[in-house]
Protein backbone atom coordinates (compact mmCIF):
# COMPACT_ATOMS: atom_id res chain seq x y z
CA UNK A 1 156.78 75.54 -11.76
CA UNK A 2 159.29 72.30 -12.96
CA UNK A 3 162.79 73.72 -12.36
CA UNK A 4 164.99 73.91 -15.67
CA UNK A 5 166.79 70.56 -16.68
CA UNK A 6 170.15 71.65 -18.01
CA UNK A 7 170.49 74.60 -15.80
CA UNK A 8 171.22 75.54 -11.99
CA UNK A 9 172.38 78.71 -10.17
CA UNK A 10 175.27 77.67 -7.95
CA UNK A 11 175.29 81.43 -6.38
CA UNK A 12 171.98 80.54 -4.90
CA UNK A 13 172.69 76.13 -4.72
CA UNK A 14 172.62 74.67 -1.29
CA UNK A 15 174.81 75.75 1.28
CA UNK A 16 177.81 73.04 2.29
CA UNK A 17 179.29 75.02 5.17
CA UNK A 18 178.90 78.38 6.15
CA UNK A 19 180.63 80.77 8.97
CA UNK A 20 182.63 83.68 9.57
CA UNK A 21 185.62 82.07 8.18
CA UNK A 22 183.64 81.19 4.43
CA UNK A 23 181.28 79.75 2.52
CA UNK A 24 180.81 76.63 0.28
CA UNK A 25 177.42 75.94 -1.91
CA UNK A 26 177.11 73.20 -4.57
CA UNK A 27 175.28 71.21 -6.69
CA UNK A 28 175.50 67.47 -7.25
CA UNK A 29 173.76 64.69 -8.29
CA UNK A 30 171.17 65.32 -5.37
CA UNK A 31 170.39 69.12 -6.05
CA UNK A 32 171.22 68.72 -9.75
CA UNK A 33 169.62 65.91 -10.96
CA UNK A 34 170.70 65.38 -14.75
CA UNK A 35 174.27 65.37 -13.23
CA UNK A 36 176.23 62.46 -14.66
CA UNK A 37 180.16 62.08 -13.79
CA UNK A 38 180.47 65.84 -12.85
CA UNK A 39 179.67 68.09 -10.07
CA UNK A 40 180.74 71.35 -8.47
CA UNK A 41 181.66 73.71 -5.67
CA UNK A 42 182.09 76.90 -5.07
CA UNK A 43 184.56 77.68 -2.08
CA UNK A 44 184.85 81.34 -0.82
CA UNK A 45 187.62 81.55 1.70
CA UNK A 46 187.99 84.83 4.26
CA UNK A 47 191.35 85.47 5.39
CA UNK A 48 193.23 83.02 7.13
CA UNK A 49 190.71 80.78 6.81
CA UNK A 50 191.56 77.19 5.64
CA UNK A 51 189.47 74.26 3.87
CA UNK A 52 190.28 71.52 6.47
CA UNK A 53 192.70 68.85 5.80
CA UNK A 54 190.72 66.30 3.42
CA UNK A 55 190.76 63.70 0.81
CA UNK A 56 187.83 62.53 -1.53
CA UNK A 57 187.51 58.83 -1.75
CA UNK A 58 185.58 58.95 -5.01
CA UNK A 59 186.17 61.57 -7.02
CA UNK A 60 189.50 63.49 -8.59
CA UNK A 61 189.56 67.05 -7.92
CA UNK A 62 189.89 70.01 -10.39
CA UNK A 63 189.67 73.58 -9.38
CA UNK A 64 189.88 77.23 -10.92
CA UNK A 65 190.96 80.07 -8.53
CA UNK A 66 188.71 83.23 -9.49
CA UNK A 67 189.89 85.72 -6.74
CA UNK A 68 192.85 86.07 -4.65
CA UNK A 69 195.19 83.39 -3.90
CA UNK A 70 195.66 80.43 -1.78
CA UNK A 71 198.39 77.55 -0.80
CA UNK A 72 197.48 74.14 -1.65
CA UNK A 73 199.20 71.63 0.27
CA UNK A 74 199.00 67.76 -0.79
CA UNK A 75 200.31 64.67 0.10
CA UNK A 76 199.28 61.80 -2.15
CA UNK A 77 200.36 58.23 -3.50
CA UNK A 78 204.14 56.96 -3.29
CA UNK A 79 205.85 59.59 -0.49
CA UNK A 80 204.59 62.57 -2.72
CA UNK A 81 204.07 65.97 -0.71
CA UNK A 82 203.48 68.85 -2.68
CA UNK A 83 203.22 72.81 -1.51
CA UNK A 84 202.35 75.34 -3.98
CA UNK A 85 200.64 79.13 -4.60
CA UNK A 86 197.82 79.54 -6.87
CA UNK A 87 197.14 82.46 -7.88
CA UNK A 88 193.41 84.18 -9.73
CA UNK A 89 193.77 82.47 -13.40
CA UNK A 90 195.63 79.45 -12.02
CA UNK A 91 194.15 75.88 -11.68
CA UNK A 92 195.15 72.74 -9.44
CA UNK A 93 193.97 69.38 -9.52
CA UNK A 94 193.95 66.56 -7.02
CA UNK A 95 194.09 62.86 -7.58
CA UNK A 96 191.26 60.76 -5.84
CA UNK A 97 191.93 59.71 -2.46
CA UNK A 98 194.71 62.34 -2.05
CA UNK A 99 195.03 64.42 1.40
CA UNK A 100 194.87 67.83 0.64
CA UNK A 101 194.11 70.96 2.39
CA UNK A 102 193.62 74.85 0.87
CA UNK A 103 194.63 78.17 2.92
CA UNK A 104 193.88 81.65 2.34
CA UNK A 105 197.08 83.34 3.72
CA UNK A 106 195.98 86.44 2.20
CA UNK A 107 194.26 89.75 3.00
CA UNK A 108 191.43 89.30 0.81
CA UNK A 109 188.61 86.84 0.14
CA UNK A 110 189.62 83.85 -1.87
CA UNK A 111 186.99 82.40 -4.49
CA UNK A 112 187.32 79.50 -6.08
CA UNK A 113 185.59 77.26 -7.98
CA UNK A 114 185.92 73.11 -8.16
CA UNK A 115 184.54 70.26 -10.00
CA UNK A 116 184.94 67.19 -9.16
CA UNK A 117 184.93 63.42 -11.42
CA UNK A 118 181.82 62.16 -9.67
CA UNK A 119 178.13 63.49 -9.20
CA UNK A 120 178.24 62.30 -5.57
CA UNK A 121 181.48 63.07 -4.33
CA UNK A 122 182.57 61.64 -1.07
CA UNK A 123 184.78 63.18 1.48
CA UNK A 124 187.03 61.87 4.75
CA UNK A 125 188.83 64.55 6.81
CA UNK A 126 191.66 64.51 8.45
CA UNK A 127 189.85 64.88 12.17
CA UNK A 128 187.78 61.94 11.26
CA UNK A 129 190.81 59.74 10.38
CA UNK A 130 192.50 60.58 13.47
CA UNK A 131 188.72 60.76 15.67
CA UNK A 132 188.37 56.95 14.35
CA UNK A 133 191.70 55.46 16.14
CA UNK A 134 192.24 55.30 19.83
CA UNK A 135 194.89 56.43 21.83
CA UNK A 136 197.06 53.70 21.47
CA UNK A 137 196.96 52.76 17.81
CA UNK A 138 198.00 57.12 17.63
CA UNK A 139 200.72 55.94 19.70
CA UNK A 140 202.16 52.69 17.93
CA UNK A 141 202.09 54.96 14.75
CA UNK A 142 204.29 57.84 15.41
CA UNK A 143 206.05 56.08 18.45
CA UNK A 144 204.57 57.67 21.37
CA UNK A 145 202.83 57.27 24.34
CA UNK A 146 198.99 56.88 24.21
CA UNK A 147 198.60 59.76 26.58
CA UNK A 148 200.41 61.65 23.66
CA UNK A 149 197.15 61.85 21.66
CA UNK A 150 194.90 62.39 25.28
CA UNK A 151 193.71 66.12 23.53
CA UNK A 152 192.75 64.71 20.58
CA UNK A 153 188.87 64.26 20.17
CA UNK A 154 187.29 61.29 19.13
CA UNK A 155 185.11 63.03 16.87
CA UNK A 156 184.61 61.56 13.61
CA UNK A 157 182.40 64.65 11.75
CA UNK A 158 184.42 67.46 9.67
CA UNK A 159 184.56 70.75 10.58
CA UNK A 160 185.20 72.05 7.23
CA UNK A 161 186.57 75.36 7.26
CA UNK A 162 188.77 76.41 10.49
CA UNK A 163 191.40 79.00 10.95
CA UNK A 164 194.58 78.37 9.34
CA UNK A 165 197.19 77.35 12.04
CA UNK A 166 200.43 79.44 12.91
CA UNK A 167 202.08 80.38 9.49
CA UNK A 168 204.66 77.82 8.28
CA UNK A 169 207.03 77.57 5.51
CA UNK A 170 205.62 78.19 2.28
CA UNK A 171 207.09 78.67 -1.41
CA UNK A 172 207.21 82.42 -2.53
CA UNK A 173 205.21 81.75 -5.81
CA UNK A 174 204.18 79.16 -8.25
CA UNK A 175 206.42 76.15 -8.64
CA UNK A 176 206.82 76.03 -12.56
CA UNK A 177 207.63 72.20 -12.06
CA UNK A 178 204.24 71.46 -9.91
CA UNK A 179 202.62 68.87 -11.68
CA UNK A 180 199.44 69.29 -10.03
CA UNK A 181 199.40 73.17 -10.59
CA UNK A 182 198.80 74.63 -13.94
CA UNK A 183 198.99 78.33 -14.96
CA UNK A 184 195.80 78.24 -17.96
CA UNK A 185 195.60 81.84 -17.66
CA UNK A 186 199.11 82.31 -19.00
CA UNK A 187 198.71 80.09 -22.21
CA UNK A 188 198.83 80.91 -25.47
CA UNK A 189 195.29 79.83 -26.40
CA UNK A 190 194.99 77.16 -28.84
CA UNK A 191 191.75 78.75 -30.40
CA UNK A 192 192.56 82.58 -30.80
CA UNK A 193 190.62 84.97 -32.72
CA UNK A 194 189.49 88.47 -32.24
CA UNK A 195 185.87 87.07 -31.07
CA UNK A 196 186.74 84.36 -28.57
CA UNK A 197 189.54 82.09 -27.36
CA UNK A 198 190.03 79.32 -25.57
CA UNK A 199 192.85 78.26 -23.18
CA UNK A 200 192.69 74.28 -22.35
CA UNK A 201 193.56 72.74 -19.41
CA UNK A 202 193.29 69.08 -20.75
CA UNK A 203 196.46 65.71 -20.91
CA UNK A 204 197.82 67.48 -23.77
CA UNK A 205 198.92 69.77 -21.51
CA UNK A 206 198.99 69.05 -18.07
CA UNK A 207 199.57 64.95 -17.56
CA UNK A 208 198.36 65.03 -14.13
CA UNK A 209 194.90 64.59 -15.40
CA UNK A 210 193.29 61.47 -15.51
CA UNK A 211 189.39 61.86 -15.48
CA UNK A 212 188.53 65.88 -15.90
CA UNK A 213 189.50 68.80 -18.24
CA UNK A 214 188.72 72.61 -18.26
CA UNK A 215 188.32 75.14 -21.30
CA UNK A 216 188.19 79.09 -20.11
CA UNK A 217 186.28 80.02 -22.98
CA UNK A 218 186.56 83.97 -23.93
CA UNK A 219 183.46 85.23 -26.45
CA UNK A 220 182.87 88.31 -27.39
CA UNK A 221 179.46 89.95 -28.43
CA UNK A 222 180.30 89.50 -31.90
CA UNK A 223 181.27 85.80 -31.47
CA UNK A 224 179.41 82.94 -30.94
CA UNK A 225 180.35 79.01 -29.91
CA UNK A 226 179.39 77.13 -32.56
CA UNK A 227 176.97 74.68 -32.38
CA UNK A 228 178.45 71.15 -31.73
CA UNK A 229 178.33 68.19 -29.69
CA UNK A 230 180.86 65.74 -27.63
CA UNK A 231 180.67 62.19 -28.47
CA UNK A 232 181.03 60.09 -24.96
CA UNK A 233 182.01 63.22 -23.09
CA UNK A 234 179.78 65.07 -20.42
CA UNK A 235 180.18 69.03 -20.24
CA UNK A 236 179.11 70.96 -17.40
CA UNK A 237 179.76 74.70 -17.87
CA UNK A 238 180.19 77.71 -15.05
CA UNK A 239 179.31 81.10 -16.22
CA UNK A 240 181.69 83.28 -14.59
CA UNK A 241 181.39 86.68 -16.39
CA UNK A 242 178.86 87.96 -18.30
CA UNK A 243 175.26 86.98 -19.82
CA UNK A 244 174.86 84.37 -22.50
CA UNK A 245 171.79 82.24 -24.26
CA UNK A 246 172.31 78.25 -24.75
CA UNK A 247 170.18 76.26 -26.71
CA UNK A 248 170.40 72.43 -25.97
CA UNK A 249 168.57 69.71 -28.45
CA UNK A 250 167.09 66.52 -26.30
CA UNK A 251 166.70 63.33 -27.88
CA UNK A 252 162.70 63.51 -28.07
CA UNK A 253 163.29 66.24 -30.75
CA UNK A 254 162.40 68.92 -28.14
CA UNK A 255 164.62 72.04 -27.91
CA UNK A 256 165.17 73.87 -24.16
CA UNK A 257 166.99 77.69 -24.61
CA UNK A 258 168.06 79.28 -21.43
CA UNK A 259 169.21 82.94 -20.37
CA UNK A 260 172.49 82.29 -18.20
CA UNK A 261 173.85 84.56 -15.62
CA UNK A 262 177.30 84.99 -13.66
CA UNK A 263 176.96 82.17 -11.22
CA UNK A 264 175.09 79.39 -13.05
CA UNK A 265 175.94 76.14 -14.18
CA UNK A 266 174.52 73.95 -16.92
CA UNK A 267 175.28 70.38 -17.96
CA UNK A 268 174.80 69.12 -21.25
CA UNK A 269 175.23 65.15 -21.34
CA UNK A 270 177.29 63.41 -24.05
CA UNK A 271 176.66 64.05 -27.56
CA UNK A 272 173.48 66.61 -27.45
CA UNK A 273 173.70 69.35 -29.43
CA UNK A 274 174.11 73.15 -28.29
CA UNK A 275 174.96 76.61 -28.39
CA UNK A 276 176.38 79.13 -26.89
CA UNK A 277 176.30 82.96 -27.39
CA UNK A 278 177.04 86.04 -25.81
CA UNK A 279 174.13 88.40 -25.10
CA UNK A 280 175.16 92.03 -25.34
CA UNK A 281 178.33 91.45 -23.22
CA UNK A 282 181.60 89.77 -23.33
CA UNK A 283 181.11 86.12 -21.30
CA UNK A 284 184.08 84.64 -18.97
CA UNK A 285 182.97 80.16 -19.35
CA UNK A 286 184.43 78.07 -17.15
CA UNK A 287 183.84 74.76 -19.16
CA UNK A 288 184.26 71.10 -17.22
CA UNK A 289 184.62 67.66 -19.00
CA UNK A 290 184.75 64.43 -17.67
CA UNK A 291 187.18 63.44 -20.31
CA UNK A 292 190.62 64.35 -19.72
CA UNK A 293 190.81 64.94 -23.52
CA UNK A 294 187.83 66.12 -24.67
CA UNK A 295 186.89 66.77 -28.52
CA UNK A 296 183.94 67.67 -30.24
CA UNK A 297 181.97 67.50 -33.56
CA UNK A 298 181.02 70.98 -34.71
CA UNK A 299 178.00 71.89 -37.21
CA UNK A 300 181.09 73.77 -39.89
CA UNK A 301 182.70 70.59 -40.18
CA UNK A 302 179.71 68.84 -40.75
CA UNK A 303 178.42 71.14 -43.60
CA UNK A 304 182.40 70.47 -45.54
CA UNK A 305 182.46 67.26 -45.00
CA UNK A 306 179.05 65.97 -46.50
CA UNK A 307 178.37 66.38 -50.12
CA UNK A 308 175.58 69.46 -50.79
CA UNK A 309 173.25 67.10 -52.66
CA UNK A 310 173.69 64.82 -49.43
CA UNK A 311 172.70 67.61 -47.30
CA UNK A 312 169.84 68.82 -49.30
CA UNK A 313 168.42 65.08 -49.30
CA UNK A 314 168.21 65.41 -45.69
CA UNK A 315 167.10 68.25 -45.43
CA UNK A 316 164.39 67.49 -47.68
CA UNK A 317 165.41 71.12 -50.26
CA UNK A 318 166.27 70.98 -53.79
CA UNK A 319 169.54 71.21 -53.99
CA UNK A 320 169.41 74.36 -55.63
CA UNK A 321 168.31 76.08 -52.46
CA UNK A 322 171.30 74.73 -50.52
CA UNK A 323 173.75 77.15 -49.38
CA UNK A 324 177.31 77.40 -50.37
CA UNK A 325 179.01 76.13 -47.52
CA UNK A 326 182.55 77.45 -46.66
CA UNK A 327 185.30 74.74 -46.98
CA UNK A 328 186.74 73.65 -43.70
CA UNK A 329 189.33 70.93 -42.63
CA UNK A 330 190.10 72.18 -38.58
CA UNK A 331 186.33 73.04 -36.87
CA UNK A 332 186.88 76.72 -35.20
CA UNK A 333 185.40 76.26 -31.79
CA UNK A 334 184.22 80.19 -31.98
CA UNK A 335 182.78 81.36 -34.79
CA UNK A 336 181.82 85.22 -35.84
CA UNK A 337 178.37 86.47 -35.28
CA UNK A 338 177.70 88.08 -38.12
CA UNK A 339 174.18 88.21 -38.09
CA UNK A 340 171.91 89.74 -35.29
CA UNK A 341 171.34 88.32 -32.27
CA UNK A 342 167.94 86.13 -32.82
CA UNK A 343 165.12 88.09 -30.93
CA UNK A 344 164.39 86.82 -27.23
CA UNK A 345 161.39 84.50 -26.84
């Protein structure tokens, strides 16, 4: 049996790294072959576990923190060193090539999920960097001895997750002036209605971003994301809560509908029609772009825009039979379902 093309389950993808201190699974270009500019992780941390010290030589970072909390430390271009909480609800991103490590200080598992700006992401750890240089070259840089750096393995690999170290000095909550942490959960959502919103983590709002951008998209059972496209922007979507149908249109005219569940992830590549709807339950999206301001074109805007004797000559219908289509100058994003849901097939 082929394996669907616009949908994976990352609860079940490949598994990264796993041990007593965590879990990672993914998908990327490899596992998830449609993948184009995108890919993603899912990190579970235990307690006092820690996502080794790392930078990614290819690919900016952007991640979502589902459950419990963890402290994101950073040091990146031009002296910057950043040390921050996020909390479930609360995002971080981190530039390409930037050292960065994640600890769950906590008493609870830590979940969180990350995309990164490249199918194939690349990664160096810190133990590598140091594993690669001998004794002496350790020495000349922090003005030691070479027999200063005798305990130090030349070891090269990553050991990915490893308990975190003694604790050290760490802010007491969210720094509101982090640039590199954003608080999504606590906008006021640009699209708001009593089916669905939207909260945006995209330029507009948070600078930092260069190459990615997040929606947490809230529907309802009685809403529905309209069907739309993205000209020259990628979306690949994480279902976190909640059962939904998506129907995707493919160039050759052919249509693919899938049944999503909490844990998988679908990518629809730039400008191809879908859909999105909730199927008896309210759904929880985690939506990735590899824009960092991504727009769309939605099917309501279309219908106002284009005369109705236009639309009937395409559709080849008198235009008689057309139907009167609402006047709209902002697309909604989330629409009301005000119809039943269409039966499953």
């Amino acid at each position: 049996m082929s394996m669907p093309a616009h949908v994976r389950s990352l609860a079940t993808a490949e598994v990264a790294h796993a041990s007593p201190l965590g879990e990672v699974r993914r998908l990327d270009g490899h596992a998830f072959p449609i993948l184009r500019g995108l890919s993603i992780k899912r990190l579970r941390l235990e307690a006092d576990a820690m996502r080794e010290a790392h930078w990614h030589a290819n690919a900016d970072e952007l991640a979502y923190v589902c459950e419990g909390e963890v402290h994101v430390r950073v040091v990146g271009n031009g002296d910057q060193v950043s040390s921050f909480i996020v909390c479930a609800g609360q995002m971080f991103h981190i530039p390409s090539g930037a050292l960065h490590l994640i600890e769950n200080r906590g008493t609870v598992r830590a979940e969180l999920i990350i995309a990164f700006s490249d199918a194939h992401p690349q990664d160096f750890s810190l133990q590598a960097a140091f594993g690669a240089m001998s004794d002496a070259v350790l020495g000349n840089t922090f003005d030691l001895p070479a027999s200063a750096f005798a305990a130090v393995p030349r070891d090269t690999s990553s050991r990915y997750l490893v308990k975190c170290g003694p604790v050290a000095q760490a802010p007491a909550g969210p720094q509101f002036a982090e640039p590199l942490w954003f608080d999504i959960g606590a906008q006021s959502p640009p699209v708001d209605f009593a089916y669905g919103q939207a909260r945006v983590a995209r330029s507009q709002f948070w600078p930092a971003l260069q190459r990615l951008a997040m929606y947490s998209l809230d529907v309802s059972e009685d809403g529905m994301r309209e069907p739309h496209w993205h000209p020259g922007t990628a979306e690949m979507g994480y279902v976190h809560r909640g059962h939904a149908r998506m129907t995707v249109l493919d160039p050759d005219g052919s249509t693919d509908t899938y049944l999503l569940s909490p844990g998988d992830v679908y990518f629809i590549p730039p400008a191809y029609p879908h859909q999105i709807e909730a199927t008896g339950e309210d759904i929880h999206f985690l939506v990735f772009f590899d824009r960092p301001m991504p727009a769309d074109i939605g099917y309501r805007l279309c219908g106002a825009a284009l005369p109705p004797a236009t639309l009937a000559a395409t559709f080849g219908i008198p235009v008689s039979r057309m139907p009167v289509l609402p006047a709209t100058a902002v697309d909604p994003l989330i629409v009301a379902r005000r119809n039943p849901l269409d039966p499953m097939t």
